[in-house]
PDB file of N, CA and C in Angstrom:
ATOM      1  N   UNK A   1      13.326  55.589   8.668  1.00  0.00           N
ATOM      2  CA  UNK A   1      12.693  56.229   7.534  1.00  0.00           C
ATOM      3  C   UNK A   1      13.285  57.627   7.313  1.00  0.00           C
ATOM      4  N   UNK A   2      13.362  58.111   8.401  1.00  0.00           N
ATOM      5  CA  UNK A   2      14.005  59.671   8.622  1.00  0.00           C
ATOM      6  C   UNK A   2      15.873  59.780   7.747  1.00  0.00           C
ATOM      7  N   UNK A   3      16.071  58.678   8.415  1.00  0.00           N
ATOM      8  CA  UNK A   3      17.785  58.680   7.387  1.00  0.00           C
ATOM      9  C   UNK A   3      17.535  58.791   6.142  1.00  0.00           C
ATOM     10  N   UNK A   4      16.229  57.218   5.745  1.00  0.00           N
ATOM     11  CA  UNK A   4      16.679  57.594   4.466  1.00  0.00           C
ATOM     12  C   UNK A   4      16.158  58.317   3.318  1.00  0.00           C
ATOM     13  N   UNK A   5      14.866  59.291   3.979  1.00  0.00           N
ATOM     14  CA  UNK A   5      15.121  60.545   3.254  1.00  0.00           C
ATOM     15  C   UNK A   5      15.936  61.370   2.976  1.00  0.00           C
ATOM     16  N   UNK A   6      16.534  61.797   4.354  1.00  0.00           N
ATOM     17  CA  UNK A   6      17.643  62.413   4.426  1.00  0.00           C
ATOM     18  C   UNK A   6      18.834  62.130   3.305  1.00  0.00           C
ATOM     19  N   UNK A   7      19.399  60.610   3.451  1.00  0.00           N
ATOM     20  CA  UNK A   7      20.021  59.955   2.633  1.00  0.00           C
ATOM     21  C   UNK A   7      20.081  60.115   0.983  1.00  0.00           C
ATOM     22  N   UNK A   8      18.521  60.330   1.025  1.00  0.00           N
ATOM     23  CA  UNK A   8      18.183  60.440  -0.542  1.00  0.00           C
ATOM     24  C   UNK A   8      18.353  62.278  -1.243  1.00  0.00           C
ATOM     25  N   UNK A   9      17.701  62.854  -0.032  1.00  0.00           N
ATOM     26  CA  UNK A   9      17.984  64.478  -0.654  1.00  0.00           C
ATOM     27  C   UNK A   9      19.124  64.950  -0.312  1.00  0.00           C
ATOM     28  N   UNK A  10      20.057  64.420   0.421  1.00  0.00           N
ATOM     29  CA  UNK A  10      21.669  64.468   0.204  1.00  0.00           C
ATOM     30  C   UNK A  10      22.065  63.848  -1.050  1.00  0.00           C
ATOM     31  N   UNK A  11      21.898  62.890  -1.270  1.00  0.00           N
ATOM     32  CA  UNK A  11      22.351  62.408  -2.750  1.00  0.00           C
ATOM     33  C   UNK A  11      21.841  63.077  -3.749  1.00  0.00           C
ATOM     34  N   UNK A  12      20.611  63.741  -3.796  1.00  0.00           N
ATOM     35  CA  UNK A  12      19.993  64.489  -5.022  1.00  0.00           C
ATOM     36  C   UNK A  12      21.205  66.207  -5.068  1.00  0.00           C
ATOM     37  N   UNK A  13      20.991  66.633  -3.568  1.00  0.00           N
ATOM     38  CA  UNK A  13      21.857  67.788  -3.511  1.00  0.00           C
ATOM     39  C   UNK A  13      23.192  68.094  -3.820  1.00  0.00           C
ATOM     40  N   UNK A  14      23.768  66.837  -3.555  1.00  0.00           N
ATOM     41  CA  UNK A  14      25.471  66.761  -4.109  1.00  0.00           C
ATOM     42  C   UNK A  14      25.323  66.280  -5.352  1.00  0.00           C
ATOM     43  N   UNK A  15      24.399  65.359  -6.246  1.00  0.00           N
ATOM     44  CA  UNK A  15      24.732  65.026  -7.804  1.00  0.00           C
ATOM     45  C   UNK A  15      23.907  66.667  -8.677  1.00  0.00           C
ATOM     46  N   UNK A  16      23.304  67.646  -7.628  1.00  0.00           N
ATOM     47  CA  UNK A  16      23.163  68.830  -7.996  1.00  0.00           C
ATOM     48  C   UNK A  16      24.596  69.911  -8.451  1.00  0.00           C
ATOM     49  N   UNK A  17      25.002  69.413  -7.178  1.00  0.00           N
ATOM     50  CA  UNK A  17      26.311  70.620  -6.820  1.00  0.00           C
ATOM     51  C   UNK A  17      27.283  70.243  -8.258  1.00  0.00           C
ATOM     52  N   UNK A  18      27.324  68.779  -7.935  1.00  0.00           N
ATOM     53  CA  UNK A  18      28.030  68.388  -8.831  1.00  0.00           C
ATOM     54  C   UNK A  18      28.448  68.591 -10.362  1.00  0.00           C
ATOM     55  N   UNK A  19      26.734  68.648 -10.540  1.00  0.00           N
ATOM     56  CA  UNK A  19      26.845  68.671 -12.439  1.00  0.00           C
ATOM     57  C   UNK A  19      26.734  70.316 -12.440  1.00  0.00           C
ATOM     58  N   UNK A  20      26.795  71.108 -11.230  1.00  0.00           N
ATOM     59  CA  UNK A  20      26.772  72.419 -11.754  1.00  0.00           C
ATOM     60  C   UNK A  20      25.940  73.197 -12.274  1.00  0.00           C
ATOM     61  N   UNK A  21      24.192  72.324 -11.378  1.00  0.00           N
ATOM     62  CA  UNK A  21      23.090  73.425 -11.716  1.00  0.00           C
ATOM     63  C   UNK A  21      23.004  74.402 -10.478  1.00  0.00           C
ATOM     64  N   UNK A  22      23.410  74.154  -8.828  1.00  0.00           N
ATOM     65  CA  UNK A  22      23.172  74.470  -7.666  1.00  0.00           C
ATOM     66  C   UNK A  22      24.912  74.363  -7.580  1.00  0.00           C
ATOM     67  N   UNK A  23      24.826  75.527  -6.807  1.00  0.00           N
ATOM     68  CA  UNK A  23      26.555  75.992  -6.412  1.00  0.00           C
ATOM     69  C   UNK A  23      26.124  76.141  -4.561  1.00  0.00           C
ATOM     70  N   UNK A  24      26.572  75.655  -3.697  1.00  0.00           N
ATOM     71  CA  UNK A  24      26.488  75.107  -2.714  1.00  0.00           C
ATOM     72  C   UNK A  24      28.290  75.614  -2.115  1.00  0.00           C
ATOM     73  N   UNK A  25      28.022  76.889  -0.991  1.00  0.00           N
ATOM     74  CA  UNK A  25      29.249  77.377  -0.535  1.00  0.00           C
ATOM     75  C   UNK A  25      30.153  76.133   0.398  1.00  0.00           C
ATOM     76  N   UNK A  26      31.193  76.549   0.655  1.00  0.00           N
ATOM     77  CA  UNK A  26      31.842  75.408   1.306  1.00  0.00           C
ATOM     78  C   UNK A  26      31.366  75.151   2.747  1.00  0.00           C
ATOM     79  N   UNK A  27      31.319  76.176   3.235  1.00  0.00           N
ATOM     80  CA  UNK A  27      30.786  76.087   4.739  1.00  0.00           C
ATOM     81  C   UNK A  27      29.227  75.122   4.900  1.00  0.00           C
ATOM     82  N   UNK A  28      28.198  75.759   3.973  1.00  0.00           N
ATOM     83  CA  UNK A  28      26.905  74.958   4.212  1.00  0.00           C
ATOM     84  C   UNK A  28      27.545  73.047   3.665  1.00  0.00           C
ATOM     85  N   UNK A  29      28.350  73.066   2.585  1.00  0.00           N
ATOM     86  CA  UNK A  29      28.802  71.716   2.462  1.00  0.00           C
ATOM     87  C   UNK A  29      29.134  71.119   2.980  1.00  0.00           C
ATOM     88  N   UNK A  30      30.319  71.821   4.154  1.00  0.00           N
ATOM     89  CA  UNK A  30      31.406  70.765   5.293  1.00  0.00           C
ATOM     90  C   UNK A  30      29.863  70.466   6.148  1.00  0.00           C
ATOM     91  N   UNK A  31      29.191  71.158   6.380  1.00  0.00           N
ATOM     92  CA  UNK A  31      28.476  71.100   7.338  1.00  0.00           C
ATOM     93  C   UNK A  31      27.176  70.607   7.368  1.00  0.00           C
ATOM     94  N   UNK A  32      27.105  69.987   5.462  1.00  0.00           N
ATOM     95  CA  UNK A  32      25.894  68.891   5.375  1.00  0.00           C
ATOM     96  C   UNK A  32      26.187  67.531   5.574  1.00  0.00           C
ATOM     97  N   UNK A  33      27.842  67.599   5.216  1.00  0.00           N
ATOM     98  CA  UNK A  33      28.578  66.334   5.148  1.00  0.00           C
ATOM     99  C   UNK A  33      28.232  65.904   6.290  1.00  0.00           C
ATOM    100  N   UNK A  34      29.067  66.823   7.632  1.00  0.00           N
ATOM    101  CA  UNK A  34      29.351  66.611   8.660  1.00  0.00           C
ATOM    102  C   UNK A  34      27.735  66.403   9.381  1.00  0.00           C
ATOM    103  N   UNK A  35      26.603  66.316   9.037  1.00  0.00           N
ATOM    104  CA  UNK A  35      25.430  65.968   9.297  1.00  0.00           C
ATOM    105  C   UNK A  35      25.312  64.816   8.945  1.00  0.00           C
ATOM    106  N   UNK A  36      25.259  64.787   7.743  1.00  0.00           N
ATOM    107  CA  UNK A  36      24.825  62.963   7.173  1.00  0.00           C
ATOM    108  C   UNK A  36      25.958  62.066   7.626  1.00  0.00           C
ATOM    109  N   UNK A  37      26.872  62.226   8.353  1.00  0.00           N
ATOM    110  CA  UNK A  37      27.799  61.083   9.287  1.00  0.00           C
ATOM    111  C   UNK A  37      27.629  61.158  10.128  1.00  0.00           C
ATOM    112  N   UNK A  38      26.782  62.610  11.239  1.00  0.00           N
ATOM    113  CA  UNK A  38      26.535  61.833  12.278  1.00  0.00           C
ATOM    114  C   UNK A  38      25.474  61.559  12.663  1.00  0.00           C
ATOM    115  N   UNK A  39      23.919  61.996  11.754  1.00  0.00           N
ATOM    116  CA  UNK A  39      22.816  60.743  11.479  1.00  0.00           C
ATOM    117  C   UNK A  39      22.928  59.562  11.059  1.00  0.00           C
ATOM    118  N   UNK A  40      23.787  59.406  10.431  1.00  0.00           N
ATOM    119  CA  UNK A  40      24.222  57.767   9.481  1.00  0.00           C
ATOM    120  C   UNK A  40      24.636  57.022  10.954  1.00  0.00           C
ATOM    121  N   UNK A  41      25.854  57.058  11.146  1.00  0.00           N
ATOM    122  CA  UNK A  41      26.065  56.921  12.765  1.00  0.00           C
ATOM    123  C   UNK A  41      25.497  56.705  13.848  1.00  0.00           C
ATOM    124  N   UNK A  42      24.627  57.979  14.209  1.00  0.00           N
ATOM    125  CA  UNK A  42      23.260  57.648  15.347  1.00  0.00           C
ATOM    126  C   UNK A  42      22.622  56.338  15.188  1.00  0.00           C
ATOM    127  N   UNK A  43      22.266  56.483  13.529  1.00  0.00           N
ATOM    128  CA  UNK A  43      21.119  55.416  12.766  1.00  0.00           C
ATOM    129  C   UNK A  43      21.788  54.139  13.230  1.00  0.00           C
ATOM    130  N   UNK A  44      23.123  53.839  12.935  1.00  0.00           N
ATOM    131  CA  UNK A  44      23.431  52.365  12.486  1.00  0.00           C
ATOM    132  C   UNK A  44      23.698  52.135  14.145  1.00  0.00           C
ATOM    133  N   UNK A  45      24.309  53.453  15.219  1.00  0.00           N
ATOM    134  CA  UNK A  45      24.317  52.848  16.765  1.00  0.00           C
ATOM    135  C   UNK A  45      23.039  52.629  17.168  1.00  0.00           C
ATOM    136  N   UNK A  46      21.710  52.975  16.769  1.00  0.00           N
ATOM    137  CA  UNK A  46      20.354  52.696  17.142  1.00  0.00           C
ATOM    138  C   UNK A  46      20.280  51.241  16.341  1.00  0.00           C
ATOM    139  N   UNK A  47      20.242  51.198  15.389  1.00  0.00           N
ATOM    140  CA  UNK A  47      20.053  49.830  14.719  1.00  0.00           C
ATOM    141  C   UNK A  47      20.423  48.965  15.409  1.00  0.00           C
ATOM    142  N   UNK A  48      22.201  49.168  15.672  1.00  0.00           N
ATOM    143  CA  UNK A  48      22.973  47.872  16.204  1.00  0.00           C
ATOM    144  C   UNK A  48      22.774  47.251  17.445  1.00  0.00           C
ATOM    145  N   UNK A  49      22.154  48.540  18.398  1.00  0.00           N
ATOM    146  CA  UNK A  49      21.803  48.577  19.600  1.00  0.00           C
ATOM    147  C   UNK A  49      20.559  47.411  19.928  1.00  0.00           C
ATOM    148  N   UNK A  50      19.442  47.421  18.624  1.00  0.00           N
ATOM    149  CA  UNK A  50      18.397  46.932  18.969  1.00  0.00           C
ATOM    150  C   UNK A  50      18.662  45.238  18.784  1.00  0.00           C
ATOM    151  N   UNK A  51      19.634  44.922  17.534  1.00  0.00           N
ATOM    152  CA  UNK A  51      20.170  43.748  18.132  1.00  0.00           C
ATOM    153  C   UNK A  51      21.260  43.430  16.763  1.00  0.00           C
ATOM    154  N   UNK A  52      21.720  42.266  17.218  1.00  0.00           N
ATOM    155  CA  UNK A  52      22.815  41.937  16.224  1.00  0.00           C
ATOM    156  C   UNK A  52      22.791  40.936  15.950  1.00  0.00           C
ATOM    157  N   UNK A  53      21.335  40.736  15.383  1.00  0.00           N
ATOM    158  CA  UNK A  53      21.477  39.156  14.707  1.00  0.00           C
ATOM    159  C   UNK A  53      21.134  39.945  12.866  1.00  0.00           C
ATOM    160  N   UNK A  54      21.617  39.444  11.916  1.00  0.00           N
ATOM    161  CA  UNK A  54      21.276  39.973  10.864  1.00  0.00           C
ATOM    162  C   UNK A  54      20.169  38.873   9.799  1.00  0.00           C
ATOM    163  N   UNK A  55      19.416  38.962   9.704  1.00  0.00           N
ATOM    164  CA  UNK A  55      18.131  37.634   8.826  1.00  0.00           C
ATOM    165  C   UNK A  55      18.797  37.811   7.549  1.00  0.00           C
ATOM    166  N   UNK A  56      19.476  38.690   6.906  1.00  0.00           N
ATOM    167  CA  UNK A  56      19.247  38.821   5.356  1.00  0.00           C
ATOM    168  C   UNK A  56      20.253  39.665   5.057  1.00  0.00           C
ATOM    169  N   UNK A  57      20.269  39.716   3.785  1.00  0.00           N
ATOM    170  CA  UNK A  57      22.032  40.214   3.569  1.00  0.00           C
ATOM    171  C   UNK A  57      21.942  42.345   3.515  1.00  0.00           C
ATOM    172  N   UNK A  58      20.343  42.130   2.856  1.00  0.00           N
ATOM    173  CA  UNK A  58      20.331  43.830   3.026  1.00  0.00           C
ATOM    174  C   UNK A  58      20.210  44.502   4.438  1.00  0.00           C
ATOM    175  N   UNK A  59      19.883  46.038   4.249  1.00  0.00           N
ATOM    176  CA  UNK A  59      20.282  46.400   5.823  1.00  0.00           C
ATOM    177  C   UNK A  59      19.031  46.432   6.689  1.00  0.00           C
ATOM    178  N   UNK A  60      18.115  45.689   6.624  1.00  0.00           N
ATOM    179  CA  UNK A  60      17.045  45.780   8.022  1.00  0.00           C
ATOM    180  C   UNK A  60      17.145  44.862   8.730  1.00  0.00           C
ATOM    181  N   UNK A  61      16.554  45.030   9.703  1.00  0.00           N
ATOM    182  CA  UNK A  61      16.995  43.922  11.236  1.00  0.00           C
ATOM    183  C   UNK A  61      15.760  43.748  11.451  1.00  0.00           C
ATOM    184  N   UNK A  62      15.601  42.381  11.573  1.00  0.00           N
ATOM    185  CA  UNK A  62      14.604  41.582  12.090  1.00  0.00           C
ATOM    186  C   UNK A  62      14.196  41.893  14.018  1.00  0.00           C
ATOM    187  N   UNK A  63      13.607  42.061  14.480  1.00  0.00           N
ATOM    188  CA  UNK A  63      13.797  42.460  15.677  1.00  0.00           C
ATOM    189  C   UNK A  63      12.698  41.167  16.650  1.00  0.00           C
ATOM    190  N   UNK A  64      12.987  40.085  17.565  1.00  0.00           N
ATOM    191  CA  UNK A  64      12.332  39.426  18.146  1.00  0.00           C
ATOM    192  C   UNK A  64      11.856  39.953  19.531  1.00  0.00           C
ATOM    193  N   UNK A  65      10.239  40.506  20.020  1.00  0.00           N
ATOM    194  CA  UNK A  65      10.250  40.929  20.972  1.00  0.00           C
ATOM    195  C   UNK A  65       9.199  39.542  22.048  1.00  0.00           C
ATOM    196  N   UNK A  66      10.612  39.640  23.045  1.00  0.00           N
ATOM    197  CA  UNK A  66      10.226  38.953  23.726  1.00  0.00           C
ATOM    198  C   UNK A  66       9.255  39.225  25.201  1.00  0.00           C
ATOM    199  N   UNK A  67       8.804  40.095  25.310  1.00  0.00           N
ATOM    200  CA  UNK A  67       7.944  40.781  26.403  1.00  0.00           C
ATOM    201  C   UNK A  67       6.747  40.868  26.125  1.00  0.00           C
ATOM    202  N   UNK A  68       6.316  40.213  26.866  1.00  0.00           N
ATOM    203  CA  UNK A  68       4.407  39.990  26.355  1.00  0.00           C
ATOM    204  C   UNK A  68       4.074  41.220  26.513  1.00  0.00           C
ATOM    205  N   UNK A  69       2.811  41.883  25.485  1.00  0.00           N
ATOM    206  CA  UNK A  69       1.923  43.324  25.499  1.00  0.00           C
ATOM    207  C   UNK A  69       1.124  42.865  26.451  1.00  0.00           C
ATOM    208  N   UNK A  70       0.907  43.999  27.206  1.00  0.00           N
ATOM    209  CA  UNK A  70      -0.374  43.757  28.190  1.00  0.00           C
ATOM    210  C   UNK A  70      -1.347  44.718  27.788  1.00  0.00           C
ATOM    211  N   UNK A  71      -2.015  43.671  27.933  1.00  0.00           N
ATOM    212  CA  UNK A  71      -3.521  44.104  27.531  1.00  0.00           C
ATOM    213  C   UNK A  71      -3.647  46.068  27.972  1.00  0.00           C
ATOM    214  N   UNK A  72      -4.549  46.889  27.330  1.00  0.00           N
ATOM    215  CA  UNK A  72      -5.002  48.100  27.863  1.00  0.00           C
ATOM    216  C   UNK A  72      -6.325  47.664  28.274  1.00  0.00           C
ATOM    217  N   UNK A  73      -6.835  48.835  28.864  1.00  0.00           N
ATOM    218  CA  UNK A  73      -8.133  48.262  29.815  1.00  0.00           C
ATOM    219  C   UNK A  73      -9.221  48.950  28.663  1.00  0.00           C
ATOM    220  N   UNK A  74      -9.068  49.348  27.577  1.00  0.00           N
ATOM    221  CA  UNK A  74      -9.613  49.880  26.401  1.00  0.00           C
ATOM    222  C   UNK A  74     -10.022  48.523  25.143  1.00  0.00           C
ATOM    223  N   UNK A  75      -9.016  47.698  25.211  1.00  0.00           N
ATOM    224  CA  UNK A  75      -8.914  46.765  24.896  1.00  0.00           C
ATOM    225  C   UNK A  75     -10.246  45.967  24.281  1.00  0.00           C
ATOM    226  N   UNK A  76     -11.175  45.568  23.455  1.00  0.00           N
ATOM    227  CA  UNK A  76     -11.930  45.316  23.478  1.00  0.00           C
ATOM    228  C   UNK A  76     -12.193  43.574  24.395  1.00  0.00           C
ATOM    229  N   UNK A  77     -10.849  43.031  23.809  1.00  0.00           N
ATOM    230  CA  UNK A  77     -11.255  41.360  24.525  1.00  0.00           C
ATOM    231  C   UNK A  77     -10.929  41.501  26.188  1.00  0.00           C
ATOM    232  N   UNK A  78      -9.982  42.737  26.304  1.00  0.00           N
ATOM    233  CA  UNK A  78      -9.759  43.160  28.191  1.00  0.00           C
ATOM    234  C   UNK A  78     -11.265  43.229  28.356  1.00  0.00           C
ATOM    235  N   UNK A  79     -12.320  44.019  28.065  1.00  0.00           N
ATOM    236  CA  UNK A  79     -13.460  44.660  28.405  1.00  0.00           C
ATOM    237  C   UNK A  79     -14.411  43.055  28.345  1.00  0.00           C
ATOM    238  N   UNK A  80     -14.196  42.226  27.559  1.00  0.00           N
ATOM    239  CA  UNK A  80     -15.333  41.101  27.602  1.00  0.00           C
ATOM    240  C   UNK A  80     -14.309  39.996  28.465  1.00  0.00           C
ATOM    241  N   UNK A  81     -13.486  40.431  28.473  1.00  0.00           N
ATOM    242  CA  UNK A  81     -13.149  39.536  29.604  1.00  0.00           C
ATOM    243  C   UNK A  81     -13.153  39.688  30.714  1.00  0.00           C
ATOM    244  N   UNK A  82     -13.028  41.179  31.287  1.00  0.00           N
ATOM    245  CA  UNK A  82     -13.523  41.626  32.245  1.00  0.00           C
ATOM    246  C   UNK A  82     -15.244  41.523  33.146  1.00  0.00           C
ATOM    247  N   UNK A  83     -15.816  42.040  32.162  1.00  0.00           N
ATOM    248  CA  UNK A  83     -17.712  41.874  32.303  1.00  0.00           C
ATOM    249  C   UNK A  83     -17.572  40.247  32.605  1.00  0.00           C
ATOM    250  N   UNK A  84     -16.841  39.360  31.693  1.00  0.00           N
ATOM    251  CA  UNK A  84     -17.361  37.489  32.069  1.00  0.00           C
ATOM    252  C   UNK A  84     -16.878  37.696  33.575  1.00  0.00           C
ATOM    253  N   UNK A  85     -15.694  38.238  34.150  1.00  0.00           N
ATOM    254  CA  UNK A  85     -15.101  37.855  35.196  1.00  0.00           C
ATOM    255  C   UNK A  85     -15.837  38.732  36.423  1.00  0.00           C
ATOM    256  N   UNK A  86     -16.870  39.813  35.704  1.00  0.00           N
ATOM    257  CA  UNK A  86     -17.495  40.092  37.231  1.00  0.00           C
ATOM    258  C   UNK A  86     -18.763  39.721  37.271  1.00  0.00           C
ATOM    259  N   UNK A  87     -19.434  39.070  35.860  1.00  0.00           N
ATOM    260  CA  UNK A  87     -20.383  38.379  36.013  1.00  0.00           C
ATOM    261  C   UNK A  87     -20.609  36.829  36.710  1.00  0.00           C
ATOM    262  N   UNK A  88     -19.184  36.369  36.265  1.00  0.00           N
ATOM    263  CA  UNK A  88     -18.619  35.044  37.401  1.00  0.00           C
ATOM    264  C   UNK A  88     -18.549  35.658  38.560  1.00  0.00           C
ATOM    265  N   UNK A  89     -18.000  36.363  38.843  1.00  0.00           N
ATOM    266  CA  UNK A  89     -17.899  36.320  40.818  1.00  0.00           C
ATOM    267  C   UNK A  89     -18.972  36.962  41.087  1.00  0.00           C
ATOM    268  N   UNK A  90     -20.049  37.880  40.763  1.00  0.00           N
ATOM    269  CA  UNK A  90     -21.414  37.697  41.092  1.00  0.00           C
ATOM    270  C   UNK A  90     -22.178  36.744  40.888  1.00  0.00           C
ATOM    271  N   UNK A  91     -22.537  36.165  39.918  1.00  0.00           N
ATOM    272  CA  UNK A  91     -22.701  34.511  40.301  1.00  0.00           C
ATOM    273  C   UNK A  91     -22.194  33.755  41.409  1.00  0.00           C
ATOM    274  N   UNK A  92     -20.865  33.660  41.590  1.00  0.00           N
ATOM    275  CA  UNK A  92     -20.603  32.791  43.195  1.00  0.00           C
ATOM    276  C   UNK A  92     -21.124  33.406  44.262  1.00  0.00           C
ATOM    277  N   UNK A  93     -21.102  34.966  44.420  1.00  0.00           N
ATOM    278  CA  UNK A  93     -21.510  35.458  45.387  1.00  0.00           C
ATOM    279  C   UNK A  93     -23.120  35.174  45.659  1.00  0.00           C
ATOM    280  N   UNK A  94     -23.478  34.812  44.552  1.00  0.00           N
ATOM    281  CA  UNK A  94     -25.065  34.877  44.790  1.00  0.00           C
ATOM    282  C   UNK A  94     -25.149  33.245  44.960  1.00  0.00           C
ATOM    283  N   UNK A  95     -24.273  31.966  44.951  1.00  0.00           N
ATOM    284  CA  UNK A  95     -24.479  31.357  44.831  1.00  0.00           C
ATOM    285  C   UNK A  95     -24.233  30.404  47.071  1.00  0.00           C
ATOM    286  N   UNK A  96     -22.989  31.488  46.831  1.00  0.00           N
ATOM    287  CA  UNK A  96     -22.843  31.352  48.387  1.00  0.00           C
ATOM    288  C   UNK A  96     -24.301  31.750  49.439  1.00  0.00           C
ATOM    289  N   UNK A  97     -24.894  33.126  48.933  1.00  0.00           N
ATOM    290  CA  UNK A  97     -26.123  33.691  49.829  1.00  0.00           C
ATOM    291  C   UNK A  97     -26.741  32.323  49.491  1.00  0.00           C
ATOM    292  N   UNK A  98     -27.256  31.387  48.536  1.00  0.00           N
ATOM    293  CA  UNK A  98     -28.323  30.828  48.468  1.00  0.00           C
ATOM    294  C   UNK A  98     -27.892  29.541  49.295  1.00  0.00           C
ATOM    295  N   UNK A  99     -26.441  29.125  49.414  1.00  0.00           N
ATOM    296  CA  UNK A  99     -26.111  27.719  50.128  1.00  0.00           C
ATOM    297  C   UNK A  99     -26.377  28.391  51.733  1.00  0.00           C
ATOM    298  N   UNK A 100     -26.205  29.601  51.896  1.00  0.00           N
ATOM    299  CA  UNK A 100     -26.347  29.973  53.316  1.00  0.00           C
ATOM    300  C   UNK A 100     -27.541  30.306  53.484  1.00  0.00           C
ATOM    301  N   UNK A 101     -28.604  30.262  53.131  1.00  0.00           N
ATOM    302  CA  UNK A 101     -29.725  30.367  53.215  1.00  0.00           C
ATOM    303  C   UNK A 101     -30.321  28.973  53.598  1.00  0.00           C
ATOM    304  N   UNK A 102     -30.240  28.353  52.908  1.00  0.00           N
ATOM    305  CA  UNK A 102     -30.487  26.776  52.938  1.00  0.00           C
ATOM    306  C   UNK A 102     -30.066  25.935  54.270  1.00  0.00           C
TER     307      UNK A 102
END
């Protein structure tokens, strides 16, 4: 998202410079250029990095994650699954005192 703002108020700033409402010295220029190639760059080695299968002809990447989320213990179905699972083993426990009683 960050590129392609960037992307976009670089393009607004140079079709500025351009038509000659904003005069833009050479130094801040080499040195916006030389920014937006090596965010563009970063961007597309982060992109490529995450994988290289392409779904579709424009530029976003489908990304398949194969690593199950584990649950947080905040979780609401962690928390009712938790309470069933210590309400089950207090149940057995109480179920063992009563066979040993017997």
């Amino acid at each position: 998202m960050f590129i392609r703002i960037f992307n976009l108020v670089f393009f607004i700033i140079y079709t500025f410079h351009f038509l000659n409402i904003i005069f833009i010295p050479n130094e801040i220029r080499y040195s916006i250029m030389a920014l937006y190639l090596v965010i563009n760059l970063l961007g597309f080695i982060q992109k490529k990095s995450k994988s290289n299968i392409k779904f579709s002809d424009n530029d976003d990447f489908y990304l398949m994650n194969t690593i199950p989320k584990k649950p947080s213990p905040k979780d609401p179905d962690m928390v009712k699954f938790m309470s069933d699972l210590n309400e089950s083993i207090e149940n057995k426990k109480i179920e063992k005192i009563k066979v040993k009683n017997e």
